[in-house]
Protein backbone atom coordinates (compact mmCIF):
# COMPACT_ATOMS: atom_id res chain seq x y z
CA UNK A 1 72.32 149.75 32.99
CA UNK A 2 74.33 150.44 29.67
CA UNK A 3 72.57 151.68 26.76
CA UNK A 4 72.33 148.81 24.26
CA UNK A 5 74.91 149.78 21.51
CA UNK A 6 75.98 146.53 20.84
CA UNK A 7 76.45 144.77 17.51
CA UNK A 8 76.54 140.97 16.21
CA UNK A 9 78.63 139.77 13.45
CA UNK A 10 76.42 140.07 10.65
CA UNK A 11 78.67 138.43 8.15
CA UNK A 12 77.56 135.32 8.09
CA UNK A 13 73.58 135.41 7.73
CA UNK A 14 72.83 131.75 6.99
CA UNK A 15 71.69 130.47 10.15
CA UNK A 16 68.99 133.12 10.33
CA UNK A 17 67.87 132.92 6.36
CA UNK A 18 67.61 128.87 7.14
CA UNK A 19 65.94 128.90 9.69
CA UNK A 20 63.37 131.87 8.48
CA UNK A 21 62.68 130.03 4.89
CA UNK A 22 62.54 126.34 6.13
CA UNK A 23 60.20 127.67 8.71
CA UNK A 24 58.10 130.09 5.89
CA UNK A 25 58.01 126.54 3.79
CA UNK A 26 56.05 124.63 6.99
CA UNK A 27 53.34 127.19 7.33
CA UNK A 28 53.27 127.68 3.56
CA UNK A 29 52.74 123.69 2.99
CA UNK A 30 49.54 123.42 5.42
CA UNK A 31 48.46 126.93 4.82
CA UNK A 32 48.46 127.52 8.03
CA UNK A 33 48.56 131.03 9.58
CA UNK A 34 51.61 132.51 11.88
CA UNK A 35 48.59 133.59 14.57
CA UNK A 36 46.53 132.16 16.68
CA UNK A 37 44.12 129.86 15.98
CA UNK A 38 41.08 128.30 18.22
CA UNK A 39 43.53 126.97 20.65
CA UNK A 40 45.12 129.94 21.44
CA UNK A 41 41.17 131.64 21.59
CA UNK A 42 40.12 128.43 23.41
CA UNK A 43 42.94 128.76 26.37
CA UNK A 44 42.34 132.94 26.39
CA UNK A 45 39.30 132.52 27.47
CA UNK A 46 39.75 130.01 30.12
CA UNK A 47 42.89 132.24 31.63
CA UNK A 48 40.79 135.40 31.78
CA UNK A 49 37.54 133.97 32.08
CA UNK A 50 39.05 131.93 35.20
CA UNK A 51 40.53 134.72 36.48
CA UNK A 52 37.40 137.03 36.49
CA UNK A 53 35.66 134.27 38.29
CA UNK A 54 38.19 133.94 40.61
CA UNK A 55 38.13 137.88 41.65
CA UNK A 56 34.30 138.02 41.49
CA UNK A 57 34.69 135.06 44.01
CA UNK A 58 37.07 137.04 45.85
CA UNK A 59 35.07 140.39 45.98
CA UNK A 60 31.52 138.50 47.36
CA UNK A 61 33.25 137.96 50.46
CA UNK A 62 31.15 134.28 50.47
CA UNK A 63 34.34 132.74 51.41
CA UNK A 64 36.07 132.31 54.66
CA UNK A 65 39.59 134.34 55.42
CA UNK A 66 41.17 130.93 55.61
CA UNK A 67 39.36 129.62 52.61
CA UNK A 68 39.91 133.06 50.61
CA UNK A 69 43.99 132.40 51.14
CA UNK A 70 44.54 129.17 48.41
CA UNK A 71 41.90 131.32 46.08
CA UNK A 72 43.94 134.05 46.43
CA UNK A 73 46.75 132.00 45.56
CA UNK A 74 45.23 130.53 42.46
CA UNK A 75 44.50 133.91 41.30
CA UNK A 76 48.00 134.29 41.26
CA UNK A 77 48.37 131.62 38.85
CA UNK A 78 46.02 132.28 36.87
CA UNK A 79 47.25 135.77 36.39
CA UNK A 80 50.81 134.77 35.74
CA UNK A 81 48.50 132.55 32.88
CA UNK A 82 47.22 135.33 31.18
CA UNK A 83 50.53 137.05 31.13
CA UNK A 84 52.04 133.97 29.36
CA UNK A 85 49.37 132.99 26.79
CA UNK A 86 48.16 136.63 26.68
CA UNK A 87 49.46 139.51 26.62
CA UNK A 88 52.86 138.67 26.30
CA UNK A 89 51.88 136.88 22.36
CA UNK A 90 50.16 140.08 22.01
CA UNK A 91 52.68 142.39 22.69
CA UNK A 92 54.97 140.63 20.45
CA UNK A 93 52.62 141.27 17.63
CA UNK A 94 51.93 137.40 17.78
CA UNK A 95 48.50 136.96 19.04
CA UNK A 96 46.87 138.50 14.93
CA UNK A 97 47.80 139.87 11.98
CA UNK A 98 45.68 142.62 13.14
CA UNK A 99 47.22 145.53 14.78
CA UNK A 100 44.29 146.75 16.72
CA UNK A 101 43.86 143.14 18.33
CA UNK A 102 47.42 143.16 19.34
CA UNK A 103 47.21 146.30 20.68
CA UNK A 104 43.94 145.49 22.77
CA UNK A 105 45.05 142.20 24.24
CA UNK A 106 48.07 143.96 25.61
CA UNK A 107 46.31 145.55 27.56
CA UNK A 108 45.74 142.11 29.52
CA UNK A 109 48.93 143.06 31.24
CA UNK A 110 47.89 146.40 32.42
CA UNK A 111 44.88 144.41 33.65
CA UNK A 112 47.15 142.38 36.37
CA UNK A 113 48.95 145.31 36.89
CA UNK A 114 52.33 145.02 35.00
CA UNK A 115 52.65 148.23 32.45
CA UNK A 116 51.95 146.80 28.56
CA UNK A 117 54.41 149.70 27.28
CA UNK A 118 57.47 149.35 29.52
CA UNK A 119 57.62 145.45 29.01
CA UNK A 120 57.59 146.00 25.32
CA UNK A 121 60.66 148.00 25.03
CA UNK A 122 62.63 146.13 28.05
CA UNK A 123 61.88 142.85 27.10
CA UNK A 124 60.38 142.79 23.51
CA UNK A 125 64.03 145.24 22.25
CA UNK A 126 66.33 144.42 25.15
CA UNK A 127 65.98 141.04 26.41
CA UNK A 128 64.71 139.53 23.00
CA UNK A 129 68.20 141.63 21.31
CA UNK A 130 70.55 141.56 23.89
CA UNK A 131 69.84 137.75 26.08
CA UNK A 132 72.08 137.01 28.50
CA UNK A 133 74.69 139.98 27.55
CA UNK A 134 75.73 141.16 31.29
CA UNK A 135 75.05 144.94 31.65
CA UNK A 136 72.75 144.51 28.60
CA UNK A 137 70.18 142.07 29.93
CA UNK A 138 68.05 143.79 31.66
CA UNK A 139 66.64 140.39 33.08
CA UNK A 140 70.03 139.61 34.22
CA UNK A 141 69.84 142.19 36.78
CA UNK A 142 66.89 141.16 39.29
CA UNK A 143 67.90 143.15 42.14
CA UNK A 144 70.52 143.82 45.13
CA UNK A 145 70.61 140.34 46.27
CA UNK A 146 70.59 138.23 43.22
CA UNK A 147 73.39 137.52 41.11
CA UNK A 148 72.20 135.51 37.65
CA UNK A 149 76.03 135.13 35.95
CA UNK A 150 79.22 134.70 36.66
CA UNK A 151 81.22 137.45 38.31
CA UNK A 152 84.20 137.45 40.66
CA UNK A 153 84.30 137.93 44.17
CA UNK A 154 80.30 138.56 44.01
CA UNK A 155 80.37 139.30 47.85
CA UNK A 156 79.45 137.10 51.08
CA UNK A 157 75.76 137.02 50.55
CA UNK A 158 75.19 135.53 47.37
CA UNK A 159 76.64 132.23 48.57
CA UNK A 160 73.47 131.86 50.13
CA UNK A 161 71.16 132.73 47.08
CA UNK A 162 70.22 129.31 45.85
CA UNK A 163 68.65 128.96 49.74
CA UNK A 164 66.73 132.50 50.00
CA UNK A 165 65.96 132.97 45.78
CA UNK A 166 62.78 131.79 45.59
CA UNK A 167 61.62 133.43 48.83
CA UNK A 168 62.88 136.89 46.98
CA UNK A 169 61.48 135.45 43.74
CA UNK A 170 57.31 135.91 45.25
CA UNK A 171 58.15 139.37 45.74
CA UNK A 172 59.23 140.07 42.13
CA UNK A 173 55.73 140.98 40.64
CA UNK A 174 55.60 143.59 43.64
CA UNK A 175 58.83 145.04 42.37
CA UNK A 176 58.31 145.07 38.77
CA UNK A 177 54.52 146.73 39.06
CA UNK A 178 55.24 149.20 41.53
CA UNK A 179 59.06 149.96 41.08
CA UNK A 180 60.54 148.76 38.11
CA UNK A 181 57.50 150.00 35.61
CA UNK A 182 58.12 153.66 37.12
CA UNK A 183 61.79 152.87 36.43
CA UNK A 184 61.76 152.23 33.04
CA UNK A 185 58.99 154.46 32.09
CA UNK A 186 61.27 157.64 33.71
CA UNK A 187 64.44 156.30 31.62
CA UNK A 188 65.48 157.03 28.20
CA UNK A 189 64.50 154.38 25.49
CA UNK A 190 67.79 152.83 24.38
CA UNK A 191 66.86 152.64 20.62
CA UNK A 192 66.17 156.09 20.36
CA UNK A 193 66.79 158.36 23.53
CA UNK A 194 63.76 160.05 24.04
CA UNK A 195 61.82 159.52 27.15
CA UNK A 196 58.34 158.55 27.13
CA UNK A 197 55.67 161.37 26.43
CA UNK A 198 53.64 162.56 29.27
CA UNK A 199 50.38 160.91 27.66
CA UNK A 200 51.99 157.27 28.24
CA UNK A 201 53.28 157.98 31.97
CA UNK A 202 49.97 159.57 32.26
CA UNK A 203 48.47 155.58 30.68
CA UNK A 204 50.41 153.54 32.58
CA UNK A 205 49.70 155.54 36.10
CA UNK A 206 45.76 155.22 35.23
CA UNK A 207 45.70 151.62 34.42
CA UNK A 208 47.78 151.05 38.12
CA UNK A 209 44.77 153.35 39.42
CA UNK A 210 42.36 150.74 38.17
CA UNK A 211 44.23 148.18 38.78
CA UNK A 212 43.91 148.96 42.82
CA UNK A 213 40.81 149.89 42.38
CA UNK A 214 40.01 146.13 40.89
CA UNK A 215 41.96 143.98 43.35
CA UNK A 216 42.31 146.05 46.53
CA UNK A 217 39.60 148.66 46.40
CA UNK A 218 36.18 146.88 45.46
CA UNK A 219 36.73 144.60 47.65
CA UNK A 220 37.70 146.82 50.94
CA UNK A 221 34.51 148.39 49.30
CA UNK A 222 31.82 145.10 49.39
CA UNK A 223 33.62 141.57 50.27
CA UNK A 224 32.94 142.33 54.06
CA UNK A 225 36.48 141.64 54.61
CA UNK A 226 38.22 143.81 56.77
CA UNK A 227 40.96 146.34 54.69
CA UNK A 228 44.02 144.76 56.08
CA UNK A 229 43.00 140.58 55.10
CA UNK A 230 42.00 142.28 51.56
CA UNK A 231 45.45 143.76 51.79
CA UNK A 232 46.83 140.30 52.98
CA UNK A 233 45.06 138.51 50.15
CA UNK A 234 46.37 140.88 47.25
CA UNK A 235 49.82 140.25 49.23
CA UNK A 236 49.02 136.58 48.87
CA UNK A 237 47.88 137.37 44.56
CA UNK A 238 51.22 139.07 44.12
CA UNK A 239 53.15 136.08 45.90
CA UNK A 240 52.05 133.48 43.43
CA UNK A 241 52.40 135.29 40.48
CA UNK A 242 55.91 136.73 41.34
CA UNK A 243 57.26 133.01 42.14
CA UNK A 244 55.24 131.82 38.80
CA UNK A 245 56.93 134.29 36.62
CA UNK A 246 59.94 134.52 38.05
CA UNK A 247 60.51 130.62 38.12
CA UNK A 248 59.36 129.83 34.32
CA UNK A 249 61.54 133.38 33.11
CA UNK A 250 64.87 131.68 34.67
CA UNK A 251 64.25 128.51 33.51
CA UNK A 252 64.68 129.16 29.86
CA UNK A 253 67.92 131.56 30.53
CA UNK A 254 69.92 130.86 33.74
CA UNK A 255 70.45 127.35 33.49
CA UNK A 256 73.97 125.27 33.17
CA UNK A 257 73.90 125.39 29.76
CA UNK A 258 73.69 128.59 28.56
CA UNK A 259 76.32 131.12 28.24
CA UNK A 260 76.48 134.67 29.14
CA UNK A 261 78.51 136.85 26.40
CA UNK A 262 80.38 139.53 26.88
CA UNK A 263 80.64 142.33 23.88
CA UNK A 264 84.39 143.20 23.65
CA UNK A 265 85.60 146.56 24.14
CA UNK A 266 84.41 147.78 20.21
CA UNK A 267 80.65 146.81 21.78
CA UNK A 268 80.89 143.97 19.29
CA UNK A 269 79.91 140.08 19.83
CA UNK A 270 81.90 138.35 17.49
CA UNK A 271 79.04 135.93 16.37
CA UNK A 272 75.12 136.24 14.66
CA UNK A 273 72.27 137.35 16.43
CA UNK A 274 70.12 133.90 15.91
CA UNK A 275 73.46 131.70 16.80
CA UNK A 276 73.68 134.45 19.87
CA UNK A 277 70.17 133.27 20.70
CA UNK A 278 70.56 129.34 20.33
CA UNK A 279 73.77 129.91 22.91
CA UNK A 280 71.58 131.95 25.43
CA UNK A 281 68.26 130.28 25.50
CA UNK A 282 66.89 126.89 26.67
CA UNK A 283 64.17 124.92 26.29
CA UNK A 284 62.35 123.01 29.34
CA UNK A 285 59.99 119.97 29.31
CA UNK A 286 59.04 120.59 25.47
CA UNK A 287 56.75 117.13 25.52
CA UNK A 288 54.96 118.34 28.84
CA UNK A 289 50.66 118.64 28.12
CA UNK A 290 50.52 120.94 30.82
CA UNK A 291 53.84 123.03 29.98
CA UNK A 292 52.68 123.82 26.43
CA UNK A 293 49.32 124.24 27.81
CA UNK A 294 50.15 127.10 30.92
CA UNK A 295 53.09 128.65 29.77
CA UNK A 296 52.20 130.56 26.68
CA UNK A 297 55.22 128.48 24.85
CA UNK A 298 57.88 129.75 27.95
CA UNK A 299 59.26 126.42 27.81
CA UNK A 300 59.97 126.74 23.88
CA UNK A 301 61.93 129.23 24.37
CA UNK A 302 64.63 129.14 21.89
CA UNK A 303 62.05 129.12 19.16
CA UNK A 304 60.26 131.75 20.99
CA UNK A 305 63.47 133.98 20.89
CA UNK A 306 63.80 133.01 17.13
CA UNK A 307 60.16 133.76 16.20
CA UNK A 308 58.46 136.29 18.40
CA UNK A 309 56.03 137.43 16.35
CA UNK A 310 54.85 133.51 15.96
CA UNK A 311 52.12 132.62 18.06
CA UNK A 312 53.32 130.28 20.74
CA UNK A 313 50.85 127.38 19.93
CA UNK A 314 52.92 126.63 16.96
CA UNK A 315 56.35 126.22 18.78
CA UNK A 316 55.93 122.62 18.89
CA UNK A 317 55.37 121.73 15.42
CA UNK A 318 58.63 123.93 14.21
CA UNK A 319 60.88 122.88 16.95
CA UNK A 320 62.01 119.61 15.16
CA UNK A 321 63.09 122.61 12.08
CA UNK A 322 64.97 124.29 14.66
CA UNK A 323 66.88 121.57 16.51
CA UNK A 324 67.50 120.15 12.43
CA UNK A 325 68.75 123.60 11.09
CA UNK A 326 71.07 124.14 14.33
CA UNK A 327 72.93 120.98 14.44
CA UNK A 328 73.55 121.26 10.82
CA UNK A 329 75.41 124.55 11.53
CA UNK A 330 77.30 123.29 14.22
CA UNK A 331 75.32 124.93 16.91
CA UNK A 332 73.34 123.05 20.09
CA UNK A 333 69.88 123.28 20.89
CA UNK A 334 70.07 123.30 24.80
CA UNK A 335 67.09 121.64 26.68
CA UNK A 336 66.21 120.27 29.78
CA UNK A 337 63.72 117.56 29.88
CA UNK A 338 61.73 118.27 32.81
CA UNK A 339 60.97 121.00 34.88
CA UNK A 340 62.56 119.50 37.52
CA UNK A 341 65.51 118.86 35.74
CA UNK A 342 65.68 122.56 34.72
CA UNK A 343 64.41 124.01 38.15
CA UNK A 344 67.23 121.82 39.61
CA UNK A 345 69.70 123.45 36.88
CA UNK A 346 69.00 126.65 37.60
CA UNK A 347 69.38 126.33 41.31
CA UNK A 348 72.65 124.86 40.98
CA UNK A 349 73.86 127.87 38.96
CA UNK A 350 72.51 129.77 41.93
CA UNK A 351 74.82 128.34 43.91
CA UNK A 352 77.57 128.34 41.58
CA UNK A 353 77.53 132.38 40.78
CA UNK A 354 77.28 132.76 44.58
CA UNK A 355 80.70 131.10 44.55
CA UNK A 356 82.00 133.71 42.34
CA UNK A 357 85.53 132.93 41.13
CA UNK A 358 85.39 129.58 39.82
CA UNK A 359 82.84 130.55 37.25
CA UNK A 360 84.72 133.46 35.50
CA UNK A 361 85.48 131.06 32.60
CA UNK A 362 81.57 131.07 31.61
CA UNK A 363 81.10 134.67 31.03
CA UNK A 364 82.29 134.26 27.51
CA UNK A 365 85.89 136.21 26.29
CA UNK A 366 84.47 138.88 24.34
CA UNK A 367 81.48 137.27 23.13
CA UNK A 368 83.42 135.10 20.62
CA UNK A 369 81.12 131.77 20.16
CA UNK A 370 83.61 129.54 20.38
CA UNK A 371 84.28 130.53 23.80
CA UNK A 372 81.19 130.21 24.53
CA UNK A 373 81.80 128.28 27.92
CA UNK A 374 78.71 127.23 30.04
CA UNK A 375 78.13 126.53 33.45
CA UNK A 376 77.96 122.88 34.11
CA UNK A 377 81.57 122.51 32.25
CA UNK A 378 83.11 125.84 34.30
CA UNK A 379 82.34 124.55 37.61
């Protein structure tokens, strides 16, 4: 992966200042805060409260193998639910205007397993910076056998990834805590080259230690289970909240209607960073209950990407600024209306990268917007 050197067109800054002021002038008229407010408390405590109970449940060994398998599942869920609506707010700075919250809700993540520090330089400085840039994107490169934008001749076996994905997809959250994390954690941080001090690989490696210890270890230790259907079951955790992340991640990027820009050979993208954004990100069943309610705001995405450190709970009430202050410029706010209408959009540019050649059109001639080609119109 290329060290992210590259620049936006910063001439042109009105898109961003709109969008910042009108949005400054909503919170400013109700006197509402940026943060989170009781819902966001109300639905942190039902994601981590329900998934203590659920492990507790787990550990007593009171339930049957059989009956232990769809628990083990929900737990999987529910995880993936504290990861949206928790940590990953809180980690953006989001969550309070208090540092020292921030900082301890972050830790949520570590809690499920996933390292707090490595996801907050590759996704809060990378992805959040960089979306959909190929060789940038550090989300745009999920492994061997997955191919997320256009690219010729992409080899034999990705014309079958629209069939196998999601069966690759439940394994994801067993990449990314137990390969990935040591990954990143052993590279150089783009923004400033250094590579992490010992204390923080020291962090990360304890909170893996205790996260073990917490799923697998107490309860080898006093479910009454034997060690390899405890194994099974954390197998069966892991599953669930792979396919649950993985699903609701690609939703909001690889879908027909978002491009996939390509700095030029000066490293430059010949276009702002927010109208980079509204090209790259998309929004998915924004007038869903249970959406908005178990994915942290994932399915706002574009004015997640816009307004990270706004807590996710107000993403509905600013989208209408958003979608206003885009068209105005000239620029589309891209959004599917369902999740089955995006799931079925992302599957079908699966398909379509597996193909390869006909989709060369899409990556997007040096980044300039107005070539800006997406999916559904390259195919």
């Amino acid at each position: 992966m290329q060290s992210p050197k590259v620049r936006f067109d910063t001439s042109n800054m009105k898109l961003q200042h709109e969008l910042k002021e009108r949005t400054d002038a909503w919170f400013a008229a109700r006197g509402r805060s940026k943060t989170a407010d009781a819902r966001m408390v109300a639905k942190s405590i039902f994601f981590f409260g329900g998934t203590c109970l659920l492990l507790a449940l787990l550990t007593t060994g009171a339930l049957t193998p059989l009956l232990a398998l769809p628990v083990c599942l929900l737990l999987g869920v529910f995880c993936a639910g504290i990861g949206f609506n928790i940590g990953h707010d809180a980690i953006h700075g989001a969550y309070s205007d208090r540092p020292w919250v921030n900082a301890l809700l972050s830790r949520s993540f570590d809690f499920v397993g996933a390292s707090s520090f490595t996801w907050s330089t590759a996704h809060n400085f990378v992805h959040h910076t960089y979306t959909n840039v190929p060789g940038v994107d550090h989300d745009l490169e999920p492994g061997p056998y997955m191919l997320f934008y256009p690219r010729k001749n992409p080899g034999f076996i990705y014309k079958f990834q629209h069939i196998y994905a999601f069966v690759l997809y439940c394994f994801s959250s067993l990449v990314w805590l137990y390969k990935k994390d040591f990954q990143q954690i052993a590279s150089a941080d783009p923004r400033s080259g250094q590579r992490a001090p010992v204390s923080r690989v020291v962090e990360m490696i304890a909170w893996k230690v205790f996260h073990v210890s917490l799923f697998i270890g107490l309860p080898i230790a006093v479910s009454g289970y034997a060690w390899w259907q405890v194994v099974l079951g954390y197998v069966a955790v892991q599953a669930a909240l792979g396919l649950t992340l993985a699903v609701v991640f690609q939703l909001a990027h690889v879908v027909e209607q978002t491009a996939f820009p390509r700095a030029d050979a000066n490293a430059r993208i010949h276009h702002s960073w927010a109208a980079h954004q509204l090209q790259t990100t998309a929004n998915f069943a924004p007038r869903s209950w249970f959406a908005r309610f178990f994915c942290g705001g994932l399915n706002h995405q574009i004015e997640h990407h816009l307004f990270a450190k706004i807590c996710h709970v107000h993403y509905p009430d600013i989208s209408p600024i958003v979608r206003e202050v885009a068209q105005a410029h000239g620029l589309p706010y891209l959004e599917s209306a369902t999740f089955l209408e995006a799931l079925g959009s992302h599957v079908r540019v699966l398909k379509r990268c597996g193909r390869g050649a006909d989709l060369e059109a899409a990556a997007v001639d040096a980044g300039r917007l107005t070539a800006t080609v997406p999916l559904s119109r390259a195919a």
